[in-house]
Protein backbone atom coordinates (compact mmCIF):
# COMPACT_ATOMS: atom_id res chain seq x y z
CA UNK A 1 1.11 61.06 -37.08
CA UNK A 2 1.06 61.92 -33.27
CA UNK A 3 4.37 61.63 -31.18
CA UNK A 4 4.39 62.41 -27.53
CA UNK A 5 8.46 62.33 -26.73
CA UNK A 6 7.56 63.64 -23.22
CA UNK A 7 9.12 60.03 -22.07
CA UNK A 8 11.62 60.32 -24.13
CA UNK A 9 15.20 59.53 -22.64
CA UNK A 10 17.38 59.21 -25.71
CA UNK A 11 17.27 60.35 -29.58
CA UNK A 12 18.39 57.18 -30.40
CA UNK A 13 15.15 55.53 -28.72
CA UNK A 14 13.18 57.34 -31.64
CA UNK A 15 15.84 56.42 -34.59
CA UNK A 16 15.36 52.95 -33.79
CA UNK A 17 11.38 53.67 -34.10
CA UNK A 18 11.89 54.69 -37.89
CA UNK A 19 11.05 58.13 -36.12
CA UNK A 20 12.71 60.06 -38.99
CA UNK A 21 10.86 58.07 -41.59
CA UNK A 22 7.67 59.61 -40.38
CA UNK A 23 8.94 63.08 -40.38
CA UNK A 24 10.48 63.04 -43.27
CA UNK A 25 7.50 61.71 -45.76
CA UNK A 26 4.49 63.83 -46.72
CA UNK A 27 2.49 63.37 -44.12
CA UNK A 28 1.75 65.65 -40.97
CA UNK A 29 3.28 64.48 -37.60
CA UNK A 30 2.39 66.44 -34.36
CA UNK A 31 5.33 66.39 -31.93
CA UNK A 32 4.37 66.88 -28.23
CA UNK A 33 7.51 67.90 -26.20
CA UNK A 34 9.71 68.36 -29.38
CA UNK A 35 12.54 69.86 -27.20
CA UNK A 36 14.97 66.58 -27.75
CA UNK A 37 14.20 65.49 -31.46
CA UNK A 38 14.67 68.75 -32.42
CA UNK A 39 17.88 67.41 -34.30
CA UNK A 40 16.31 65.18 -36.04
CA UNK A 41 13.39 67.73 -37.37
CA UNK A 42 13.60 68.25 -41.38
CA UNK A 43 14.35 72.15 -42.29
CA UNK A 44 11.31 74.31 -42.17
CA UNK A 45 9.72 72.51 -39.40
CA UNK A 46 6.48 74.82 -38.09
CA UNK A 47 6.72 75.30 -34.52
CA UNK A 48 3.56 75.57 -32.86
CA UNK A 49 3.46 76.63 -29.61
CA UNK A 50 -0.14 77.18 -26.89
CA UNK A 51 0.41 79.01 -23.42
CA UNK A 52 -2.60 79.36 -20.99
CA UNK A 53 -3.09 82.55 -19.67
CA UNK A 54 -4.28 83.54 -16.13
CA UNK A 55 -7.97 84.56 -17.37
CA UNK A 56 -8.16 80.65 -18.76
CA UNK A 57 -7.97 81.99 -22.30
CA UNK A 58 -5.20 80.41 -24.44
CA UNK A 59 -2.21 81.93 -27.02
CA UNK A 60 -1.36 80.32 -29.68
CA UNK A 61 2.32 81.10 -31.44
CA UNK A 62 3.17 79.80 -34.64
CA UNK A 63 6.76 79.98 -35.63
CA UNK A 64 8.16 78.57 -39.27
């Protein structure tokens, strides 16, 4: 599952979705913007995080 919460105003926009439903089943759910539903992220949540460089090359840190 794919959730963009860059529009996100309020966690309680996503609860109503069944957000934590999602992210708490088996399945994979990339979080774009994850800054505000960070509360509601299960324990052991892998952070991924890309950053452009000047030179147009990209780093890529993974964080668990």
């Amino acid at each position: 599952y794919h959730f963009d919460c860059y529009r996100v105003e309020k966690l309680e926009e996503l609860v109503d979705l069944g957000f934590e439903e999602y992210v708490y089943s088996d399945a994979l759910c990339f979080i774009e913007w994850p800054e505000l539903v960070e509360p509601l992220l299960p324990e052991g949540t892998v952070k991924v995080t890309i950053r452009g460089r000047d030179n147009g090359s990209r780093v890529v840190d993974i964080n668990r």
